[in-house]
N, C-alpha and C. Protein backbone atom coordinates (compact mmCIF):
# COMPACT_ATOMS: atom_id res chain seq x y z
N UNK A 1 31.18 -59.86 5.90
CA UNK A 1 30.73 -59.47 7.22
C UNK A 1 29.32 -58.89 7.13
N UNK A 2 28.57 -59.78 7.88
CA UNK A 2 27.37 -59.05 7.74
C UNK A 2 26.42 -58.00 9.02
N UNK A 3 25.58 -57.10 8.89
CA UNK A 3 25.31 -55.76 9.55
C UNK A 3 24.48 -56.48 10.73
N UNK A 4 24.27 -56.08 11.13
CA UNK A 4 23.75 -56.48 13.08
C UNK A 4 22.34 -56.17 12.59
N UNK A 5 21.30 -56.31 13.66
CA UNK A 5 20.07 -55.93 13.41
C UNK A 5 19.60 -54.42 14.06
N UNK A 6 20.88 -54.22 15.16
CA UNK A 6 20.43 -52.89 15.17
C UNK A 6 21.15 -51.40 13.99
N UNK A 7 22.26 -51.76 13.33
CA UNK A 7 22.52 -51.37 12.24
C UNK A 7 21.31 -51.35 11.15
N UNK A 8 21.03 -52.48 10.57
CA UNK A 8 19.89 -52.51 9.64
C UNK A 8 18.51 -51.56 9.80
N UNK A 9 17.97 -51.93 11.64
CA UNK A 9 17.05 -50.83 12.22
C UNK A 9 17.22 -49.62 11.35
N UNK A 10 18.50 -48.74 12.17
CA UNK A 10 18.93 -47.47 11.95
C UNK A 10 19.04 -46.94 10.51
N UNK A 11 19.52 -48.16 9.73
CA UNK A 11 19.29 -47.81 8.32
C UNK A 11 17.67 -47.47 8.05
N UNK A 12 17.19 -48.76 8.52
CA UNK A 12 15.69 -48.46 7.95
C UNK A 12 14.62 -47.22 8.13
N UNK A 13 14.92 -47.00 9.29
CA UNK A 13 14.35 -45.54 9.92
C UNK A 13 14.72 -44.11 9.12
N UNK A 14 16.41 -43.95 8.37
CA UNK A 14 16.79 -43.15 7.66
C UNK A 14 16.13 -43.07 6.38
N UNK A 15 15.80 -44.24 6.29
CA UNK A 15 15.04 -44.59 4.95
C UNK A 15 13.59 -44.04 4.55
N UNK A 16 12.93 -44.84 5.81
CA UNK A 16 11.86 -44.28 5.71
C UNK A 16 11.58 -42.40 5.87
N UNK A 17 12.43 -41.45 6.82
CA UNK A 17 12.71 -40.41 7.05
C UNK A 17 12.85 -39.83 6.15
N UNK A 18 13.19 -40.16 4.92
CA UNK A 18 13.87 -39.52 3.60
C UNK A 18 12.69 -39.84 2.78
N UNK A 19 12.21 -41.12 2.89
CA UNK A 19 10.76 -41.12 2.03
C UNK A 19 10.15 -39.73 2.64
N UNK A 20 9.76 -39.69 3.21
CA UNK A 20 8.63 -39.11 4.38
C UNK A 20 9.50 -37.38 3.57
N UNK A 21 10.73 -37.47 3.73
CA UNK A 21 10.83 -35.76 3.87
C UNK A 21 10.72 -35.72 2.31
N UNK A 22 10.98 -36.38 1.45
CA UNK A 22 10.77 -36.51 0.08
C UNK A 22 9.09 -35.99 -0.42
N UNK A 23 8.56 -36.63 0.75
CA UNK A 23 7.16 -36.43 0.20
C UNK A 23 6.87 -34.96 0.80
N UNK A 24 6.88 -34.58 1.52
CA UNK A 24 6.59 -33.51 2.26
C UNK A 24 7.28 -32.29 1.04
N UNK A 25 8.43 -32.50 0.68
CA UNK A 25 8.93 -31.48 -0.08
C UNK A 25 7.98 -31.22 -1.54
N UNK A 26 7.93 -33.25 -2.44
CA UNK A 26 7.30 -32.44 -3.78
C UNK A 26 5.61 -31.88 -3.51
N UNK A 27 4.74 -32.14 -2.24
CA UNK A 27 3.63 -31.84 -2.06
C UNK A 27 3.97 -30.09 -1.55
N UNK A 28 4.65 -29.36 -1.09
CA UNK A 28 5.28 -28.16 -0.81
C UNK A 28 5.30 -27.48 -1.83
N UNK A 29 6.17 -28.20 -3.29
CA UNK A 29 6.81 -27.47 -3.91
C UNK A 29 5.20 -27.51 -5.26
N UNK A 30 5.06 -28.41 -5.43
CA UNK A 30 3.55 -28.81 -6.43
C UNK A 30 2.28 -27.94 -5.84
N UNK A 31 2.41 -27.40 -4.25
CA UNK A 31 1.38 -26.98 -4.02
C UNK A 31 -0.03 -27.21 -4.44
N UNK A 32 0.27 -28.66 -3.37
CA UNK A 32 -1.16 -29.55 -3.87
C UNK A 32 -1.44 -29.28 -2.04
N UNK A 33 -2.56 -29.44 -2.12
CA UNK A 33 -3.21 -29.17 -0.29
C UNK A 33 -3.66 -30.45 0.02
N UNK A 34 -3.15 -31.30 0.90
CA UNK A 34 -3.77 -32.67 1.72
C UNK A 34 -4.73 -32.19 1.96
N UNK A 35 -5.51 -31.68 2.76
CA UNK A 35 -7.08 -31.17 3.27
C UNK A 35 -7.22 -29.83 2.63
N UNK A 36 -8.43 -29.92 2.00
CA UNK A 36 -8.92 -28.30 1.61
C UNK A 36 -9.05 -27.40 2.58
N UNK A 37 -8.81 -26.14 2.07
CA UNK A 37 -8.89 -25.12 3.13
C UNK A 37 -10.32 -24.56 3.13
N UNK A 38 -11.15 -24.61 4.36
CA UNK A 38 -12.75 -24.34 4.62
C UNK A 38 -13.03 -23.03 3.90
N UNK A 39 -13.91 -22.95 2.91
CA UNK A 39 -14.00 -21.71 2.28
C UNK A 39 -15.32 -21.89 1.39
N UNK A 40 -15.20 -21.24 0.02
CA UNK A 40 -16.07 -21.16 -0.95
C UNK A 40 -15.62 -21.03 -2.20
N UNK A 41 -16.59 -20.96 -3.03
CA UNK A 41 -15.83 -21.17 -4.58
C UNK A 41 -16.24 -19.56 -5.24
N UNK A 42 -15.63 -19.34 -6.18
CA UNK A 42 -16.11 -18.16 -7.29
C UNK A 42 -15.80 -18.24 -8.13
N UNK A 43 -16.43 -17.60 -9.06
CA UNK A 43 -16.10 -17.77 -10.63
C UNK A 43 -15.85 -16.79 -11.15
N UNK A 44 -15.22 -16.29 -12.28
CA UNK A 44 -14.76 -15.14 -13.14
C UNK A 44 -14.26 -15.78 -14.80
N UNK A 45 -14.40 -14.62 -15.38
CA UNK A 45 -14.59 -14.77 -17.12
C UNK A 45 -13.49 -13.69 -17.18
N UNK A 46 -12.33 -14.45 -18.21
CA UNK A 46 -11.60 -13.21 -18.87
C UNK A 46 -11.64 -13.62 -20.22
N UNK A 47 -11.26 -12.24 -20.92
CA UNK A 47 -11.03 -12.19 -22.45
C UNK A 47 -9.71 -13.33 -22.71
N UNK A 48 -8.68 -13.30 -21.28
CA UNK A 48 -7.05 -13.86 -21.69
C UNK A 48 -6.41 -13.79 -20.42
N UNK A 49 -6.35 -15.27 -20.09
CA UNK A 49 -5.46 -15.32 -18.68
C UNK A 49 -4.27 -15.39 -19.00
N UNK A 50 -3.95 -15.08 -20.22
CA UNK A 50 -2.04 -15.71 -20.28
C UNK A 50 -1.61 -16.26 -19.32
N UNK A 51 -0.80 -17.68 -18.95
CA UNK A 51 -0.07 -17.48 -18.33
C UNK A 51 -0.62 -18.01 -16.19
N UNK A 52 -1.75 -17.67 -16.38
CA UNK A 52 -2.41 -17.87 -15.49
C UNK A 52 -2.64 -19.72 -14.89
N UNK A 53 -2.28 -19.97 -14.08
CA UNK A 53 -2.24 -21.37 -13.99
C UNK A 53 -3.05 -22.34 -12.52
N UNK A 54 -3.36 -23.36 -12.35
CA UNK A 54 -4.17 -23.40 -11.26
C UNK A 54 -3.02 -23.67 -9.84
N UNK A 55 -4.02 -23.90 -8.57
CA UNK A 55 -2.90 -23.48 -7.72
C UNK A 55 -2.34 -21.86 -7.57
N UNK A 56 -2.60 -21.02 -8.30
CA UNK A 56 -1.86 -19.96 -8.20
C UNK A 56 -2.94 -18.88 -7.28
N UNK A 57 -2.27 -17.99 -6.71
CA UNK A 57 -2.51 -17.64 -5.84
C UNK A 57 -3.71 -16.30 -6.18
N UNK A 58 -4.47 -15.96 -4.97
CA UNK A 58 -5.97 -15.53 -5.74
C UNK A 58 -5.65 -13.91 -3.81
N UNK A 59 -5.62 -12.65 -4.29
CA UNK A 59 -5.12 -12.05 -3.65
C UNK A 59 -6.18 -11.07 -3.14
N UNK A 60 -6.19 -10.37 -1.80
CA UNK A 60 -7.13 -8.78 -1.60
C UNK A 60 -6.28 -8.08 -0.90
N UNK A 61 -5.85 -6.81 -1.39
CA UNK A 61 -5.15 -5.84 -0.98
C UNK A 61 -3.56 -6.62 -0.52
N UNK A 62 -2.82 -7.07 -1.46
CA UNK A 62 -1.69 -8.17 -1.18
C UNK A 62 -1.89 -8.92 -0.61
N UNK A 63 -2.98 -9.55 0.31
CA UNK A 63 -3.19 -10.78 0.84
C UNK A 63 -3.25 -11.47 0.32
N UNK A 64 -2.59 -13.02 0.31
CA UNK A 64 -3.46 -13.96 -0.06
C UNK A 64 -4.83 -14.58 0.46
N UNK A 65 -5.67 -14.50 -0.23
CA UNK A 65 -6.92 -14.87 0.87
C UNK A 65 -7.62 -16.51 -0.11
N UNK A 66 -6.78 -17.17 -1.35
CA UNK A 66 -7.74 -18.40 -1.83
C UNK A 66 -6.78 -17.98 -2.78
N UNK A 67 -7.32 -19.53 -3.93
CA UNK A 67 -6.40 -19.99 -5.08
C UNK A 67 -7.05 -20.48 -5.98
N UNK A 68 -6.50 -20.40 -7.39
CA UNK A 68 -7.16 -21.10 -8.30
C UNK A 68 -7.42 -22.47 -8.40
N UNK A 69 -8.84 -23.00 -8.48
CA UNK A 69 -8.79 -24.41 -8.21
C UNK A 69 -9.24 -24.95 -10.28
N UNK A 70 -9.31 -24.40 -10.91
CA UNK A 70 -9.55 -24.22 -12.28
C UNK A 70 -9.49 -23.44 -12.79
N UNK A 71 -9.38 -24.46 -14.14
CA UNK A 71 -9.21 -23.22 -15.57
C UNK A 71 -10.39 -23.94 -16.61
N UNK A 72 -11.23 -23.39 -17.16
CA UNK A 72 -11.81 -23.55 -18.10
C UNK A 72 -12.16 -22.94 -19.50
N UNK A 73 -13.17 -23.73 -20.56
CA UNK A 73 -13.10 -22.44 -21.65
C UNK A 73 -14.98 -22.69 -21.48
N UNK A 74 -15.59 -21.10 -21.46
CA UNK A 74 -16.55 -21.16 -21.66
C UNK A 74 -17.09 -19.75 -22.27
N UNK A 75 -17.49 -20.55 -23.64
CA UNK A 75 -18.18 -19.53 -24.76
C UNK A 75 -17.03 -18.25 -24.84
N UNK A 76 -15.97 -19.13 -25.68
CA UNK A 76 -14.99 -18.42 -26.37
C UNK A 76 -14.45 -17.20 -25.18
N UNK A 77 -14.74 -17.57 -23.70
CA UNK A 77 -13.68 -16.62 -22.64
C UNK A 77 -13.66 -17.59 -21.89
N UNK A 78 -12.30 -17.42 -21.35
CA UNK A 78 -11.55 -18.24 -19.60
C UNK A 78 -12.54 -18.14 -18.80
N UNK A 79 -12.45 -19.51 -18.12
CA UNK A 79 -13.13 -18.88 -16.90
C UNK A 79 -12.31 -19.88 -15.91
N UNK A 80 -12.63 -18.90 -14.87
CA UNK A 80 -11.72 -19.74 -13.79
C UNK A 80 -12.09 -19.82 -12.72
N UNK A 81 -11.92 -21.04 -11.85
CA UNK A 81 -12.56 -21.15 -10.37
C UNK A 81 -11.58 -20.82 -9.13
N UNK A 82 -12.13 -19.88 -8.15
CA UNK A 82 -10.74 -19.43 -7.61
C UNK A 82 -12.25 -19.81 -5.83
N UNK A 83 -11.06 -20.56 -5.00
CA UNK A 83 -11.65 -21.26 -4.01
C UNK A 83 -11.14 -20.09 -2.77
N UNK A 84 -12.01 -19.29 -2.41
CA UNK A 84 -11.65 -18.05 -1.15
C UNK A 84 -11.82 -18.99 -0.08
N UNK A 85 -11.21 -18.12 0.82
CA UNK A 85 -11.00 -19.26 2.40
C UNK A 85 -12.28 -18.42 3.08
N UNK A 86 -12.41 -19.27 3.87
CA UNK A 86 -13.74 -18.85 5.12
C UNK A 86 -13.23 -17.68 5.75
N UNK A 87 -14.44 -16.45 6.01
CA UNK A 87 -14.24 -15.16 6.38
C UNK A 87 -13.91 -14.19 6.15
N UNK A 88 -13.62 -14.49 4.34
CA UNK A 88 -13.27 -13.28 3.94
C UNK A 88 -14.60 -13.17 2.70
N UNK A 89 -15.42 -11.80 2.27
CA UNK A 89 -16.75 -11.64 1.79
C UNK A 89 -15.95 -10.61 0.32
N UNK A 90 -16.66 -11.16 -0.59
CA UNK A 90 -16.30 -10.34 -1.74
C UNK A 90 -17.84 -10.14 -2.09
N UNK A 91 -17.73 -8.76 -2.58
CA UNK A 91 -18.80 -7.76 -2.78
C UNK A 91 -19.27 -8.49 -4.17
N UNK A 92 -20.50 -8.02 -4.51
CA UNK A 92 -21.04 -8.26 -5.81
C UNK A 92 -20.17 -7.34 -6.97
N UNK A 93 -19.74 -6.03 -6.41
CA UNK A 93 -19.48 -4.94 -7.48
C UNK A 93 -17.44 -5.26 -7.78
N UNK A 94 -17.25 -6.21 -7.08
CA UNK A 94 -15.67 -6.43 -6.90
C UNK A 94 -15.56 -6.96 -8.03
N UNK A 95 -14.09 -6.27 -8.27
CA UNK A 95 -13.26 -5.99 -9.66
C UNK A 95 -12.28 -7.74 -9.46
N UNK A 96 -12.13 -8.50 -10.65
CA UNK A 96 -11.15 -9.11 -10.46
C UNK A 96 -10.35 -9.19 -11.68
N UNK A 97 -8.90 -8.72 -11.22
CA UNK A 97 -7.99 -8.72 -12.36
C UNK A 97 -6.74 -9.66 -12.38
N UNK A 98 -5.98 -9.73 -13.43
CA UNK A 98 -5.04 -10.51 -13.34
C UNK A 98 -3.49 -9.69 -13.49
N UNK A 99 -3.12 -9.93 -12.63
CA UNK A 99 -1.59 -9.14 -12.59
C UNK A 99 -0.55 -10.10 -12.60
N UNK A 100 0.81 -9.67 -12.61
CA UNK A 100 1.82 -10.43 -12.72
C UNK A 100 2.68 -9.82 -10.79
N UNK A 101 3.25 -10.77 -10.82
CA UNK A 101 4.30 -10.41 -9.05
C UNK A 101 5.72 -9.89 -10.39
N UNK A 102 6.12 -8.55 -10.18
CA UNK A 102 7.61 -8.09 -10.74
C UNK A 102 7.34 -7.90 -12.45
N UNK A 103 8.10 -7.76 -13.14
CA UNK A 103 7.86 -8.03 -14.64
C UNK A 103 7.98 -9.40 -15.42
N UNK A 104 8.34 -10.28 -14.90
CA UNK A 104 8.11 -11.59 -15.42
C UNK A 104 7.70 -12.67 -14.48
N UNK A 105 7.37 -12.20 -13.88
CA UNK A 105 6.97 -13.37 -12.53
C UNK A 105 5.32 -13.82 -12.14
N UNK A 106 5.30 -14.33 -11.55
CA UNK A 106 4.01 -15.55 -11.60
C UNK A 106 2.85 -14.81 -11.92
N UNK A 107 1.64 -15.19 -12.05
CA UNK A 107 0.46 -14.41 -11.96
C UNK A 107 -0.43 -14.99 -11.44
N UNK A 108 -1.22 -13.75 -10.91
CA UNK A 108 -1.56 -14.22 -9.67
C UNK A 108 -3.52 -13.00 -9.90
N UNK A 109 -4.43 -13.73 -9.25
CA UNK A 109 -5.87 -12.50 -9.09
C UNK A 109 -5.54 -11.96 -8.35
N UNK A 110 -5.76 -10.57 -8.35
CA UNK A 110 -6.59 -9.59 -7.31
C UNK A 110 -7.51 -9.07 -7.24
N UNK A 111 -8.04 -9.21 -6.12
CA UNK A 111 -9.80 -8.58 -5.72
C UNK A 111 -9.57 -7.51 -5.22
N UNK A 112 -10.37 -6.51 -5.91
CA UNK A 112 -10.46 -5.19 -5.61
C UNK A 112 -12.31 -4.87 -5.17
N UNK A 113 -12.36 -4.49 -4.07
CA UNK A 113 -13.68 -4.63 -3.30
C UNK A 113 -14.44 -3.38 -4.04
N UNK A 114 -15.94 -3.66 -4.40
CA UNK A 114 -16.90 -2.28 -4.77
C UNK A 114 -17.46 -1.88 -3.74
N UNK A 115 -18.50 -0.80 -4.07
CA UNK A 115 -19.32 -0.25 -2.96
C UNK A 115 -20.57 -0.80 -2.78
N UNK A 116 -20.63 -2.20 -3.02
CA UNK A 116 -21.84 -3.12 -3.32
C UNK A 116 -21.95 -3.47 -1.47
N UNK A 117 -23.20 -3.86 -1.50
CA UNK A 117 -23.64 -4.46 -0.08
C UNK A 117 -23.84 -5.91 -0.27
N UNK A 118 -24.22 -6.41 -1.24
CA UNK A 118 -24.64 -7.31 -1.81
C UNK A 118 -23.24 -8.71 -1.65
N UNK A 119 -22.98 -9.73 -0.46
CA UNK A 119 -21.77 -10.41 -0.23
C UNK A 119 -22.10 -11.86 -1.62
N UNK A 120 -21.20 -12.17 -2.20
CA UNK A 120 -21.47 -13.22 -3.50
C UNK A 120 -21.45 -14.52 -2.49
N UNK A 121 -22.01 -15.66 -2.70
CA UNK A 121 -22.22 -16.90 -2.22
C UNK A 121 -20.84 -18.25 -2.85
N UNK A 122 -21.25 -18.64 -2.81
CA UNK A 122 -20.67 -20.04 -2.96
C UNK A 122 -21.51 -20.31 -4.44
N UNK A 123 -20.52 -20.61 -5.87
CA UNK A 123 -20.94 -20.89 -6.71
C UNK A 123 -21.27 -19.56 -7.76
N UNK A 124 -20.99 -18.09 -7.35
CA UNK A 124 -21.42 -17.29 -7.74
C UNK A 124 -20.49 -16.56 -9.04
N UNK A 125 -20.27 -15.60 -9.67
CA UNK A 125 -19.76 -15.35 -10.54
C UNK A 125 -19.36 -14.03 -10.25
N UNK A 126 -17.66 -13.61 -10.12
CA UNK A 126 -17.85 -12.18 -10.24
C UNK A 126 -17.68 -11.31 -11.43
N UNK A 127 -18.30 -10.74 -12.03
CA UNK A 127 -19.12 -9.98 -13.08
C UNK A 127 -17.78 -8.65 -13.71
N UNK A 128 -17.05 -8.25 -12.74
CA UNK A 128 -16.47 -7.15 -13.73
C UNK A 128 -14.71 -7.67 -13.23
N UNK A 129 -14.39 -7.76 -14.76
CA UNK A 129 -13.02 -8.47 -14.91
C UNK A 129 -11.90 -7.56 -15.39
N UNK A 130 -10.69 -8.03 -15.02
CA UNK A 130 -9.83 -6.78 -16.37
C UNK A 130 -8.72 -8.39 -16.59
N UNK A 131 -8.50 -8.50 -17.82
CA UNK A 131 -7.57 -9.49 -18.31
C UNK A 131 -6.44 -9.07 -18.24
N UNK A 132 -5.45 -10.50 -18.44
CA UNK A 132 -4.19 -10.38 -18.02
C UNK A 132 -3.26 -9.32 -19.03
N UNK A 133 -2.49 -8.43 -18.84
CA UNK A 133 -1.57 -7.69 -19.40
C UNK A 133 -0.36 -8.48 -20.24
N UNK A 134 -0.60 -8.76 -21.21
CA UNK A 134 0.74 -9.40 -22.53
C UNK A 134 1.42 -8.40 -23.07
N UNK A 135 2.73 -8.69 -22.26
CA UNK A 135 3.93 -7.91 -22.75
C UNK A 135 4.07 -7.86 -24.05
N UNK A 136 3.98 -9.16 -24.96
CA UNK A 136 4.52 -9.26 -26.33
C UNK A 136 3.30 -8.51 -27.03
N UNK A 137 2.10 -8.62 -26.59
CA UNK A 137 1.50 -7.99 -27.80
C UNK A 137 1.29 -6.36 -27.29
N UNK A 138 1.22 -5.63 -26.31
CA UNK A 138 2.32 -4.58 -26.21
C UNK A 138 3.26 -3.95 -26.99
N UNK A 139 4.20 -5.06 -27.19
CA UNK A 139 5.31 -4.19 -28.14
C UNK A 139 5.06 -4.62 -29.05
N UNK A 140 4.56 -5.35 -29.74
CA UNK A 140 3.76 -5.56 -31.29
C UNK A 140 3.40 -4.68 -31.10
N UNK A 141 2.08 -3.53 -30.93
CA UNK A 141 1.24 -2.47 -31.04
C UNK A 141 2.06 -1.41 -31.05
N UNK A 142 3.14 -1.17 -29.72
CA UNK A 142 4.37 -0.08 -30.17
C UNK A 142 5.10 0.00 -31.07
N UNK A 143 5.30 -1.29 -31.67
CA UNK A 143 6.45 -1.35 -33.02
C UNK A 143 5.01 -0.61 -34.11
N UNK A 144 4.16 -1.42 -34.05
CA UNK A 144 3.38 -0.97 -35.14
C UNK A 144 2.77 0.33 -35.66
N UNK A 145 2.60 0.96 -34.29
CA UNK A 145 2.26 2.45 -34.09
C UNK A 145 3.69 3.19 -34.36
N UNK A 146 4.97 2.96 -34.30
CA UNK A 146 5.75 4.16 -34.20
C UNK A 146 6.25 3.37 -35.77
N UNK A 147 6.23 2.45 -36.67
CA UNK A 147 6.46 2.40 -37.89
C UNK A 147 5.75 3.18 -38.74
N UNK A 148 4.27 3.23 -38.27
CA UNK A 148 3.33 3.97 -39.47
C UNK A 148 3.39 5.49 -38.83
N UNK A 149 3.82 5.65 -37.92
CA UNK A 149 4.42 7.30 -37.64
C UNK A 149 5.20 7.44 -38.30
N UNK A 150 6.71 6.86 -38.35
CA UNK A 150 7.63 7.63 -38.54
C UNK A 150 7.52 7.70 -40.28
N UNK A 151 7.02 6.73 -41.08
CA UNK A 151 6.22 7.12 -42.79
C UNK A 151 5.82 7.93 -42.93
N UNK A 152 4.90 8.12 -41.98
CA UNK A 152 4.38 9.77 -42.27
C UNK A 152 4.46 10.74 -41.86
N UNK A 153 5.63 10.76 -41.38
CA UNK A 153 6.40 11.70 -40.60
C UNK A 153 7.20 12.18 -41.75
N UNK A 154 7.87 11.20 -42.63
CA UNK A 154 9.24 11.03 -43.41
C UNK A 154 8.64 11.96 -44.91
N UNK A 155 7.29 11.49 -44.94
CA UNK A 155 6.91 11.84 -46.40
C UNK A 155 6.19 13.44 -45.80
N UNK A 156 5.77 13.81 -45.00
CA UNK A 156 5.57 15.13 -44.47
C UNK A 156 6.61 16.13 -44.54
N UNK A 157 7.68 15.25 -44.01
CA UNK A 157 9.21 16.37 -43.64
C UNK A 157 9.55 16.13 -45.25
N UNK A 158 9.13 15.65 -46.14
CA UNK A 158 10.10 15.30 -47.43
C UNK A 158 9.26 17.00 -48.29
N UNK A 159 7.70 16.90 -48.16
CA UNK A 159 7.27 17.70 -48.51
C UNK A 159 7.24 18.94 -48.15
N UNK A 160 7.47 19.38 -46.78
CA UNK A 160 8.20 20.33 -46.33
C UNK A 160 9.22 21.21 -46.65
N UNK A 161 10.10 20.17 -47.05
CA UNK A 161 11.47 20.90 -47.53
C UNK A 161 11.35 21.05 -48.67
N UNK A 162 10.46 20.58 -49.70
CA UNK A 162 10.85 21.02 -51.13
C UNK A 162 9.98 22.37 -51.14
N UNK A 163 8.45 22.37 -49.92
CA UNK A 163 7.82 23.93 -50.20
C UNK A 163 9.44 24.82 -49.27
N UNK A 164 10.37 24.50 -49.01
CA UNK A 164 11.18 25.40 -48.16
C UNK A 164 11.77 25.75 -49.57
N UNK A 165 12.25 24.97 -50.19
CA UNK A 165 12.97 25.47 -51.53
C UNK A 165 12.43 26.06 -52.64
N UNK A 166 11.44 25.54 -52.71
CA UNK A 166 10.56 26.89 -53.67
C UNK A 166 10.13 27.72 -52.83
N UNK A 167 10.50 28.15 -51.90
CA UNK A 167 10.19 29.67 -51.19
C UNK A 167 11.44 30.23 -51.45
N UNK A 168 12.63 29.66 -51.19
CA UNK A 168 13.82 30.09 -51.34
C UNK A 168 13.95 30.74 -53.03
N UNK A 169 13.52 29.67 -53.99
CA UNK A 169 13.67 29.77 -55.18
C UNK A 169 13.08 31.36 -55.53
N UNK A 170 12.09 31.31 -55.17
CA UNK A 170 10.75 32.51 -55.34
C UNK A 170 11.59 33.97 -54.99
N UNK A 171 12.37 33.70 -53.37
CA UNK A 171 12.78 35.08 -53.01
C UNK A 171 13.72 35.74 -53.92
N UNK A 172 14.71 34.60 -54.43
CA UNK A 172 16.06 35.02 -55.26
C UNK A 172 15.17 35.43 -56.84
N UNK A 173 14.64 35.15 -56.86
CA UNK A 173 13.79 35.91 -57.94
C UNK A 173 12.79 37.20 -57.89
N UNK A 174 14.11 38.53 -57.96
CA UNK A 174 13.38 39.54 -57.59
C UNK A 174 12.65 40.32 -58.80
N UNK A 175 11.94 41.07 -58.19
CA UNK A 175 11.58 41.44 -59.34
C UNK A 175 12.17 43.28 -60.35
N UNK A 176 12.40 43.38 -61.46
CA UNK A 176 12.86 44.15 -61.99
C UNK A 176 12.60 45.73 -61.18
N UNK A 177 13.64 46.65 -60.73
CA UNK A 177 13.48 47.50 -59.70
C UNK A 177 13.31 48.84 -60.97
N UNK A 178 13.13 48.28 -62.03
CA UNK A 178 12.52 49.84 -63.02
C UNK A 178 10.90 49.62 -62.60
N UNK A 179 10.04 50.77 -62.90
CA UNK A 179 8.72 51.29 -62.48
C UNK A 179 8.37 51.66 -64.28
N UNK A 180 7.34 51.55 -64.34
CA UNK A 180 6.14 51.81 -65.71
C UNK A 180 7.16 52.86 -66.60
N UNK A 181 7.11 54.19 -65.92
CA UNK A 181 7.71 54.75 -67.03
C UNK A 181 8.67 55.28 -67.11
N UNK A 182 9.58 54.60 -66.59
CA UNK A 182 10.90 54.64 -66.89
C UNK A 182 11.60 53.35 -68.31
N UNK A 183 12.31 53.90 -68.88
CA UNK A 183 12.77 52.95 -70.23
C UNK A 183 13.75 52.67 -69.91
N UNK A 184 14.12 51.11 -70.34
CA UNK A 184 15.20 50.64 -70.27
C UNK A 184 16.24 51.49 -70.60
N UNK A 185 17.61 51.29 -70.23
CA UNK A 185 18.87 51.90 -70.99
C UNK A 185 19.23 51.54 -72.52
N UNK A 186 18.65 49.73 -72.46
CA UNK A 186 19.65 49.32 -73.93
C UNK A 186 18.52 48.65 -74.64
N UNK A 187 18.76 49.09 -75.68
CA UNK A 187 17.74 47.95 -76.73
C UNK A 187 18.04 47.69 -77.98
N UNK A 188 17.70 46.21 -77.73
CA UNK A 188 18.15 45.55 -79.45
C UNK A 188 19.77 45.38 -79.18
N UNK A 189 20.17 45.02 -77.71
CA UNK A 189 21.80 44.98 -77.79
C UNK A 189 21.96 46.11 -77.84
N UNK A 190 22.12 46.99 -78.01
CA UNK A 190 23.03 48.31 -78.67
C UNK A 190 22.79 49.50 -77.34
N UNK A 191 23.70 50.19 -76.63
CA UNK A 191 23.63 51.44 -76.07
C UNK A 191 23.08 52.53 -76.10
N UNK A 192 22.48 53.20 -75.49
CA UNK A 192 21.84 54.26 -76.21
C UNK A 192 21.85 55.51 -75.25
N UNK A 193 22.37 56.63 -75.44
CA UNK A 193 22.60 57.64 -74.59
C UNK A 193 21.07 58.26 -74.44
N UNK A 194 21.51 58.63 -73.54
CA UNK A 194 19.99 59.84 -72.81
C UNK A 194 20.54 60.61 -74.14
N UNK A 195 18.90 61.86 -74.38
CA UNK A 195 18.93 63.06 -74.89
C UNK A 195 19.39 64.01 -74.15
């Protein structure tokens, strides 16, 4: 038995509908932009973006205001191109750092505005950076710092207690409670009565 042509229609329309919402979803979820958003570009240098990826979101005072449109390496530091949207002005003296959203979650810039008058252009560079925060090498530095403490902690407290025991030793060693000229009672072994 074969399907009618308005059956087949109805199929085809579902079809295409599902293409269509298919696409709409992985362009959503990839956060790729069909049309750029009207804006400008900037640049910034870190020591270490860990983690930092393009597409990701570029922030002022929790806003999102633009996104990373690159990652590059130039002269042994990151640098990265982060595309601000039209109308929003970052100062010459503005801080840009890299933070994380929660303790393991995405990372993302924030612009922190200076007391500069001076608004950066299109193509410009902003100048004072703070790099991304790495948990792991963190606790590398804590493990490493409280190992070479507690060594010399161990061999301190070791030396401690043995000056505690030769103090102890010292007290129980009193000294003879006769004075210059007074004479012993006994000598040579043998007893000897007063006169």
């Amino acid at each position: 038995m074969y399907a009618t042509r308005t059956t087949q229609f109805i199929v085809g329309i579902f079809a295409i509908l599902g293409i269509v919402a298919l696409g709409i979803l992985s362009i959503s979820l990839g956060k790729v932009a069909i049309l750029p958003v009207p804006g400008y570009t900037l640049y910034a240098d870190f020591d270490n973006i860990s983690g930092l990826k393009t597409a990701d979101k570029v922030q002022l005072a929790g806003v999102e205001i633009g996104k990373i449109t690159g990652i590059m390496l130039n002269k042994e530091r990151a640098r990265i191109a982060m595309r601000i949207n039209r109308g929003v002005e970052i100062d010459a003296d503005a801080i840009a750092a890299i933070k994380t959203s929660g303790i393991i979650g995405d990372k993302y810039v924030s612009i922190q505005l200076g007391p500069s008058d001076k608004i950066l252009k299109d193509g410009e560079l902003v100048r004072q950076t703070q790099s991304a925060f790495v948990l792991e090498d963190a606790i590398g530095q804590l493990i490493n710092s409280s190992g070479s403490g507690s060594s010399g902690s161990s061999s301190g407290n070791g030396g401690g207690d043995s000056d505690k025991s030769s103090d102890k030793n010292s007290k129980s060693a009193t000294p003879c409670p006769c004075s210059k000229d007074s004479k012993p009672e006994t000598q040579n072994g043998g007893s000897r009565t007063k006169k």
